[in-house]
PDB file of N, CA and C in Angstrom:
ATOM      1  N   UNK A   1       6.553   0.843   3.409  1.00  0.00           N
ATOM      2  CA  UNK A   1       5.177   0.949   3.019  1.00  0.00           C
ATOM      3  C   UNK A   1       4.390   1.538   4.173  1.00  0.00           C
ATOM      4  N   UNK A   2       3.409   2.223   4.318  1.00  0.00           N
ATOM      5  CA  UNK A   2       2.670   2.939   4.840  1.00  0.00           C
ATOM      6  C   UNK A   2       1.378   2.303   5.575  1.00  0.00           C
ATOM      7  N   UNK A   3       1.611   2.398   6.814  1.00  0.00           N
ATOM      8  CA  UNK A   3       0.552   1.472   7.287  1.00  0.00           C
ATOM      9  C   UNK A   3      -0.616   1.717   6.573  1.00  0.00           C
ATOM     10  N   UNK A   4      -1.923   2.755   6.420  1.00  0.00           N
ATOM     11  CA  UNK A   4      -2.595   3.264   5.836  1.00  0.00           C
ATOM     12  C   UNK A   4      -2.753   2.220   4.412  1.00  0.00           C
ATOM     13  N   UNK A   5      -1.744   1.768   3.534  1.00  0.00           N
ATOM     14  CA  UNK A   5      -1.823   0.850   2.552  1.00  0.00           C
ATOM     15  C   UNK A   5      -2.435  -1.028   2.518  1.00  0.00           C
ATOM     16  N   UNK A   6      -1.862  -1.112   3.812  1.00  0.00           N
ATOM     17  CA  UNK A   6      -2.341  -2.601   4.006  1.00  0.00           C
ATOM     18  C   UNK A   6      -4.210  -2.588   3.892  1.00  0.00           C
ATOM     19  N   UNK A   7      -4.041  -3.552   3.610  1.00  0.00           N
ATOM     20  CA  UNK A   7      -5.319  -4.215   3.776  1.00  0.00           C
ATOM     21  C   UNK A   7      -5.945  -5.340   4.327  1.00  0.00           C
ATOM     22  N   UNK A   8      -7.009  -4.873   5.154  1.00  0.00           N
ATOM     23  CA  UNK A   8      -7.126  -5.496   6.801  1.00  0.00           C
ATOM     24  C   UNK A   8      -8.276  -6.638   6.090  1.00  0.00           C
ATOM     25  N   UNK A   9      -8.354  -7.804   6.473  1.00  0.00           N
ATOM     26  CA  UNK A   9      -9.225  -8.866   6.440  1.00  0.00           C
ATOM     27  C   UNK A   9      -9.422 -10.184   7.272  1.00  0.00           C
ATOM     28  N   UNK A  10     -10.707 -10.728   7.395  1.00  0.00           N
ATOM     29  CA  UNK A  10     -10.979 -12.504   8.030  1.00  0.00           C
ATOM     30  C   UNK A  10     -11.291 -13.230   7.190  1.00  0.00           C
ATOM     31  N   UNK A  11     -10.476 -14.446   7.698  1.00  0.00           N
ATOM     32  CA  UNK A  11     -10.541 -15.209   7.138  1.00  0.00           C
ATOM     33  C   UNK A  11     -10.692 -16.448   8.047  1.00  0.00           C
ATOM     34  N   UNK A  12     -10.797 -18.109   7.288  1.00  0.00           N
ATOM     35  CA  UNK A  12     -10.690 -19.462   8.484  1.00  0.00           C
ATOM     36  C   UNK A  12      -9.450 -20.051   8.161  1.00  0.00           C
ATOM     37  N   UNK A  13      -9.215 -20.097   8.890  1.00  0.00           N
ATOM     38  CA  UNK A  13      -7.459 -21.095   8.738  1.00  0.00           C
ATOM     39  C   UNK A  13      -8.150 -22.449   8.155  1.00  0.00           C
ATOM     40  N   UNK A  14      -7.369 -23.136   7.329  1.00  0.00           N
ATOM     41  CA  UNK A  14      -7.935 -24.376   6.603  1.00  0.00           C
ATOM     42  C   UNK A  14      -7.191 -25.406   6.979  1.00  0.00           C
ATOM     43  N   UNK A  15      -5.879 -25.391   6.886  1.00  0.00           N
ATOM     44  CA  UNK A  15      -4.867 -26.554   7.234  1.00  0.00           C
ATOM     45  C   UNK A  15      -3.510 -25.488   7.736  1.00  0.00           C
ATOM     46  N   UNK A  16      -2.667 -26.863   8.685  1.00  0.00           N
ATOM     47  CA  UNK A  16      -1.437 -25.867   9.026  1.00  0.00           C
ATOM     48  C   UNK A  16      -0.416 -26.195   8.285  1.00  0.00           C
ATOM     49  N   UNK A  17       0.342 -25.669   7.166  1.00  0.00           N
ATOM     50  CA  UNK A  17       1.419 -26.212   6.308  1.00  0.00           C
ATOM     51  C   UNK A  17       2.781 -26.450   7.445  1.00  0.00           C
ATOM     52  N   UNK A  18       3.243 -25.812   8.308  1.00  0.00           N
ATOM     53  CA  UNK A  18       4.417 -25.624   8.731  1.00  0.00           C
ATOM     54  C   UNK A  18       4.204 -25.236  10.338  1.00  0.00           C
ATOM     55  N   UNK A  19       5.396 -24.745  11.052  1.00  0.00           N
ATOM     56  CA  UNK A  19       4.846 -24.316  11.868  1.00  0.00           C
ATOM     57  C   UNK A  19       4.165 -22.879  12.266  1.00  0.00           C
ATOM     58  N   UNK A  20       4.850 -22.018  11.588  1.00  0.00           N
ATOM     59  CA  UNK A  20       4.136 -21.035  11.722  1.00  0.00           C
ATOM     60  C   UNK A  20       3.451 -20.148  10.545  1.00  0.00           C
ATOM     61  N   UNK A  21       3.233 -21.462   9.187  1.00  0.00           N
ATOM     62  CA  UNK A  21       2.825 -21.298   8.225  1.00  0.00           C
ATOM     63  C   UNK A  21       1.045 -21.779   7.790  1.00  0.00           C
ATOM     64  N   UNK A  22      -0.089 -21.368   7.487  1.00  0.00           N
ATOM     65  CA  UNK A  22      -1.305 -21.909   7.491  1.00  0.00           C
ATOM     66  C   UNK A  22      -1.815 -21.222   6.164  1.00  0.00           C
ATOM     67  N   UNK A  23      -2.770 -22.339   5.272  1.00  0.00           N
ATOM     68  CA  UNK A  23      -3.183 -21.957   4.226  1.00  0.00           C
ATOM     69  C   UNK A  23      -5.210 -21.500   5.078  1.00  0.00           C
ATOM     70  N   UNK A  24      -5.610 -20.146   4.522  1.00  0.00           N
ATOM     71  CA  UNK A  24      -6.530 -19.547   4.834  1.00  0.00           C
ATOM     72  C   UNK A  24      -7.514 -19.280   3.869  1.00  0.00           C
ATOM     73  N   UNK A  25      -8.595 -19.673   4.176  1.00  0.00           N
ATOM     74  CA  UNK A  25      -9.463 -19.056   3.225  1.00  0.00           C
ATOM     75  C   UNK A  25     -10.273 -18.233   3.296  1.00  0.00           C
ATOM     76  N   UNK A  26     -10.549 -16.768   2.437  1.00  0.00           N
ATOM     77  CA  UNK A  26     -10.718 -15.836   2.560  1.00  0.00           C
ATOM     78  C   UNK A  26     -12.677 -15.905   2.060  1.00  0.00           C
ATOM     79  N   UNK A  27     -13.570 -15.512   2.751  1.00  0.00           N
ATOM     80  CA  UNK A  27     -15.025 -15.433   2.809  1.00  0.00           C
ATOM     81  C   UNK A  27     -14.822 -15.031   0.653  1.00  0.00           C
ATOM     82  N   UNK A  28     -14.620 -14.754   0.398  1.00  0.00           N
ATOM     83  CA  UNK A  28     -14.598 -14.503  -1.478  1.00  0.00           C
ATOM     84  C   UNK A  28     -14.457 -15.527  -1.928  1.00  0.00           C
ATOM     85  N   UNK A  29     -13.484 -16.424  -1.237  1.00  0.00           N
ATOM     86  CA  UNK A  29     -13.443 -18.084  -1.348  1.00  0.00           C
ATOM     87  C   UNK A  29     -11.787 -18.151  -2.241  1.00  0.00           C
ATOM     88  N   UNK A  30     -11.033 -17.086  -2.204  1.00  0.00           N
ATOM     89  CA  UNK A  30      -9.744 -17.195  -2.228  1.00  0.00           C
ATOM     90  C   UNK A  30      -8.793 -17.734  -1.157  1.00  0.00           C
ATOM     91  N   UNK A  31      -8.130 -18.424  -1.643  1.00  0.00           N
ATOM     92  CA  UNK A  31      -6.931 -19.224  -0.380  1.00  0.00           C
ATOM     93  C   UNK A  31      -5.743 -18.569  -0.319  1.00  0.00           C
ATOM     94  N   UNK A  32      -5.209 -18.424   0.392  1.00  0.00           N
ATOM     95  CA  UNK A  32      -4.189 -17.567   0.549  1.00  0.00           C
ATOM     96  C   UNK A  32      -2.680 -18.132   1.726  1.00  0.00           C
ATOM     97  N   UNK A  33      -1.817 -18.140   1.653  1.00  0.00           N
ATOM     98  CA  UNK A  33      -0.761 -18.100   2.955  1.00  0.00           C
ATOM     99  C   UNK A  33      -0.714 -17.388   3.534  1.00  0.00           C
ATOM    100  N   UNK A  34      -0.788 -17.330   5.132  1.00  0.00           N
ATOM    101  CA  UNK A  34      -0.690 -16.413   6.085  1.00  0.00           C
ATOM    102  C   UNK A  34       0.008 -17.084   6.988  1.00  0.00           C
ATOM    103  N   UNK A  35       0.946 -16.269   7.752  1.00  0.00           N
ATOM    104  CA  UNK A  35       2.357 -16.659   8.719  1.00  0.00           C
ATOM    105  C   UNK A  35       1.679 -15.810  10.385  1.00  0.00           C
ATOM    106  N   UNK A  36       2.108 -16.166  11.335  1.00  0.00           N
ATOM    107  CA  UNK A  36       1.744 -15.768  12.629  1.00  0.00           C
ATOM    108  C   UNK A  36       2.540 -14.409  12.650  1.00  0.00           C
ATOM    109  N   UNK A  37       1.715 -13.358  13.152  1.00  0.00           N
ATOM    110  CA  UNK A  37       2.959 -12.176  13.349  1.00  0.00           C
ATOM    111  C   UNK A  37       3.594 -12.381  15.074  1.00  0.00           C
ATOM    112  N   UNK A  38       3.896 -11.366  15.316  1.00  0.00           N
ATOM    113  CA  UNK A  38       5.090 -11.729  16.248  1.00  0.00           C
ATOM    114  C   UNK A  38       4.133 -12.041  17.721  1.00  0.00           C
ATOM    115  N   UNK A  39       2.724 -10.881  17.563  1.00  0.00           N
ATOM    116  CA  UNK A  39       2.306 -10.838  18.615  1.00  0.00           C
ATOM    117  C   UNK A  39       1.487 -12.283  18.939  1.00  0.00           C
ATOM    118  N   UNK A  40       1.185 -12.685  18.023  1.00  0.00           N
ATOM    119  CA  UNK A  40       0.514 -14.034  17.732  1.00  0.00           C
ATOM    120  C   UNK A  40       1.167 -15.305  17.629  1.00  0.00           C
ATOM    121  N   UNK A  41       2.492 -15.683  17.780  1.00  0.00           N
ATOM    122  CA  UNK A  41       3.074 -16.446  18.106  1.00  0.00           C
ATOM    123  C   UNK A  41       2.698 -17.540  19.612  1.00  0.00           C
ATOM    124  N   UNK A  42       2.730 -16.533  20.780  1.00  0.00           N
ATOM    125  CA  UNK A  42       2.168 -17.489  21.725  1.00  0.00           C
ATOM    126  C   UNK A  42       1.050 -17.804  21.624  1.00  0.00           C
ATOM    127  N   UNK A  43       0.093 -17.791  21.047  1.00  0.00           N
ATOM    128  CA  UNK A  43      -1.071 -18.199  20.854  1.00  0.00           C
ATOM    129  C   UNK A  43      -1.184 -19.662  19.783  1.00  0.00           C
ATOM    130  N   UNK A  44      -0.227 -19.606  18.899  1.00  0.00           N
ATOM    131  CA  UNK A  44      -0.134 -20.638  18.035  1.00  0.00           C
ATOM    132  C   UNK A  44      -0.907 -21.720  18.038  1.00  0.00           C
ATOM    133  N   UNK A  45      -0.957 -22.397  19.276  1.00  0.00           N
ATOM    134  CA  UNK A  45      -1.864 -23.450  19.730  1.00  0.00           C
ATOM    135  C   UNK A  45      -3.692 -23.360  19.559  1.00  0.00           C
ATOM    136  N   UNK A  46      -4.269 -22.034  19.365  1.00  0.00           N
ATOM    137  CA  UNK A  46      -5.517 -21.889  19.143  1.00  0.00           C
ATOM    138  C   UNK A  46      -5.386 -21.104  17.939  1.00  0.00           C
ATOM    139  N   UNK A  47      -4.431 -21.480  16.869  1.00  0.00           N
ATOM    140  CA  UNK A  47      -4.459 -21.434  15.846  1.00  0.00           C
ATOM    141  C   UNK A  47      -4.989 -22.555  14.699  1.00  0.00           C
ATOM    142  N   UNK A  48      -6.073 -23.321  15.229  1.00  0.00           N
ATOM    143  CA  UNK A  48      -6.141 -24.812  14.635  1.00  0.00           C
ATOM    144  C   UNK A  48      -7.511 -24.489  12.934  1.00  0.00           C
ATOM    145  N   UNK A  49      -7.275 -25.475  12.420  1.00  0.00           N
ATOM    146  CA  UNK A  49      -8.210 -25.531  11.400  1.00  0.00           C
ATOM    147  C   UNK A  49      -9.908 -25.312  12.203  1.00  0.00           C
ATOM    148  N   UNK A  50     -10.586 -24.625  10.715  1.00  0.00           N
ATOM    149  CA  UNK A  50     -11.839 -24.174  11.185  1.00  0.00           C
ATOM    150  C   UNK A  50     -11.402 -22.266  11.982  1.00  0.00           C
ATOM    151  N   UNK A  51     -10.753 -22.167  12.853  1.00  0.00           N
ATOM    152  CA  UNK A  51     -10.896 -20.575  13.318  1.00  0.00           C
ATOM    153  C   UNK A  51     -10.796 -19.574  12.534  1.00  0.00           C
ATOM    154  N   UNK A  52     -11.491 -18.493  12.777  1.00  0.00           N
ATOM    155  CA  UNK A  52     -11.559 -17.485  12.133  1.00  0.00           C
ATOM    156  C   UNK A  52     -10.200 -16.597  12.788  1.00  0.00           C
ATOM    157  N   UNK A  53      -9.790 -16.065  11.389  1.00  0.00           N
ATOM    158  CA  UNK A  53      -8.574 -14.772  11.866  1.00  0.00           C
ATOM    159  C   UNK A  53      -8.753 -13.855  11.615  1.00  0.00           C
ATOM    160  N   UNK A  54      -7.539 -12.460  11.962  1.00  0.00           N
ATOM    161  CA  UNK A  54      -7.488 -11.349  10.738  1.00  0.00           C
ATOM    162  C   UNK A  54      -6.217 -10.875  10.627  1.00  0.00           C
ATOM    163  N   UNK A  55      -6.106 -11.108   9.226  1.00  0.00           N
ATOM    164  CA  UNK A  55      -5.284 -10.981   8.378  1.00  0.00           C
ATOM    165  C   UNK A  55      -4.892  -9.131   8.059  1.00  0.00           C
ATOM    166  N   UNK A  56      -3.501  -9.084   7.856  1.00  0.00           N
ATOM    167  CA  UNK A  56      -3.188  -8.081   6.617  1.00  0.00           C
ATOM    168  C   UNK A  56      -1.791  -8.090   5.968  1.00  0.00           C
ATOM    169  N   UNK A  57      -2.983  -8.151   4.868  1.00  0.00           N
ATOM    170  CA  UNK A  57      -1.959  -7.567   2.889  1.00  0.00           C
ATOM    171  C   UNK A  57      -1.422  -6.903   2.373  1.00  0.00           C
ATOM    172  N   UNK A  58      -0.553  -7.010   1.948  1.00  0.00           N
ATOM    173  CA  UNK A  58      -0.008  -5.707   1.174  1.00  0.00           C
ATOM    174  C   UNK A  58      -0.578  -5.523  -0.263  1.00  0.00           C
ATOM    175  N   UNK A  59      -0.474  -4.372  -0.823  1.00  0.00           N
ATOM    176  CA  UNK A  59      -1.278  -4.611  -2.372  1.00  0.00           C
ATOM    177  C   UNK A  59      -0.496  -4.889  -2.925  1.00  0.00           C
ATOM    178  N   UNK A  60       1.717  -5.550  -2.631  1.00  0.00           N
ATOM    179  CA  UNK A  60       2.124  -5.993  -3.766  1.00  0.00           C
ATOM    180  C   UNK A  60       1.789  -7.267  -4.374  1.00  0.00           C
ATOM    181  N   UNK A  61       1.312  -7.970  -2.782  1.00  0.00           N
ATOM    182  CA  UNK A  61       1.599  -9.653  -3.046  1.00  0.00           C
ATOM    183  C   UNK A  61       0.061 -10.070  -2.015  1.00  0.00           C
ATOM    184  N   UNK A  62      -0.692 -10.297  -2.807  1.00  0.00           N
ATOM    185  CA  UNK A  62      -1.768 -10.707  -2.448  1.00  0.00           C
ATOM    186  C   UNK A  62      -2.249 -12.377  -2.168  1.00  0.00           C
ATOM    187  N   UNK A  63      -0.961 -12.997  -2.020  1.00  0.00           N
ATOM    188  CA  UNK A  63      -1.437 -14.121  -2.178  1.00  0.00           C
ATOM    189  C   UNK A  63      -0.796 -14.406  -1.124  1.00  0.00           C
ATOM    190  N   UNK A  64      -0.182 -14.016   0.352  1.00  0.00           N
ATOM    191  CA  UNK A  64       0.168 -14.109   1.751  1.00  0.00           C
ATOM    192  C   UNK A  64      -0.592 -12.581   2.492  1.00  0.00           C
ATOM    193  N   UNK A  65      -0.200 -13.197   3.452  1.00  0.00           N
ATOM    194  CA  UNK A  65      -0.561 -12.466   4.856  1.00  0.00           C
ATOM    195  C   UNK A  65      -0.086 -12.391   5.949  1.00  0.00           C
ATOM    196  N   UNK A  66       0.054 -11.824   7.009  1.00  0.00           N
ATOM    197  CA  UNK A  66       0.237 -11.686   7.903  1.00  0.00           C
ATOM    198  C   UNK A  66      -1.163 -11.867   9.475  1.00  0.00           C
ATOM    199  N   UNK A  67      -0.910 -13.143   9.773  1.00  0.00           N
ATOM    200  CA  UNK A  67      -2.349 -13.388  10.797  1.00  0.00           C
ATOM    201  C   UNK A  67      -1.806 -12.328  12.160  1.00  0.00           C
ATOM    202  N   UNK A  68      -2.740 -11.123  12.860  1.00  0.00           N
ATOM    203  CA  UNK A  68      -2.729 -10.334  13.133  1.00  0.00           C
ATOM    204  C   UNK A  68      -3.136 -10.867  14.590  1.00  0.00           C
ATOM    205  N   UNK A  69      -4.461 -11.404  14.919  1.00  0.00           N
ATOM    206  CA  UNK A  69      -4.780 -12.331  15.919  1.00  0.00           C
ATOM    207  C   UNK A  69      -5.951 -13.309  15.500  1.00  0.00           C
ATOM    208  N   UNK A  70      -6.518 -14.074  16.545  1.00  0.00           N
ATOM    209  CA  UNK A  70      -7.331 -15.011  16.301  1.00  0.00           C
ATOM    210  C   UNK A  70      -8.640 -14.714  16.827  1.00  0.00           C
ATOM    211  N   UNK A  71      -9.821 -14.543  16.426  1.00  0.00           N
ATOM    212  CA  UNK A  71     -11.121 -14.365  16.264  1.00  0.00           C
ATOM    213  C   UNK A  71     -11.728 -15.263  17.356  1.00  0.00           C
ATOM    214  N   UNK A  72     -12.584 -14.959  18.575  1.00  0.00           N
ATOM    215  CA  UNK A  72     -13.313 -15.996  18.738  1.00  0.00           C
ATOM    216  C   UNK A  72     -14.421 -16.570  18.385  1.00  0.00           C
TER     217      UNK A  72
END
């Protein structure tokens, strides 16, 4: 898929399901799964409920994400 296709968004992390799993909710007020990408892994720890992220989607499967980094 073509970078150009994703679709870039913020959102607040709501709760952490797993460890590198967090349900997010998107300002439209859709919830969504989003997973840490690779670069965002050491950061994990200021990944807590309440922060703002940004996310990106693919247009097959809109109901995960990929958290990109963390917002201050």
């Amino acid at each position: 898929m073509a970078r150009s296709e994703l679709i870039s968004l913020t959102g607040e992390v709501m709760t952490r399901l797993d460890e590198r799993l967090y349900k997010v909710l998107l300002p439209n007020g859709h919830e969504l799964l989003g997973h840490l990408g690779e670069k965002v892994k050491r950061d994990s720890t200021r990944c807590l409920p309440g922060v703002r992220v940004s996310l990106e989607l693919t247009p097959r499967d809109l109901s995960r994400g990929r958290i990109l980094k963390v917002l201050e």
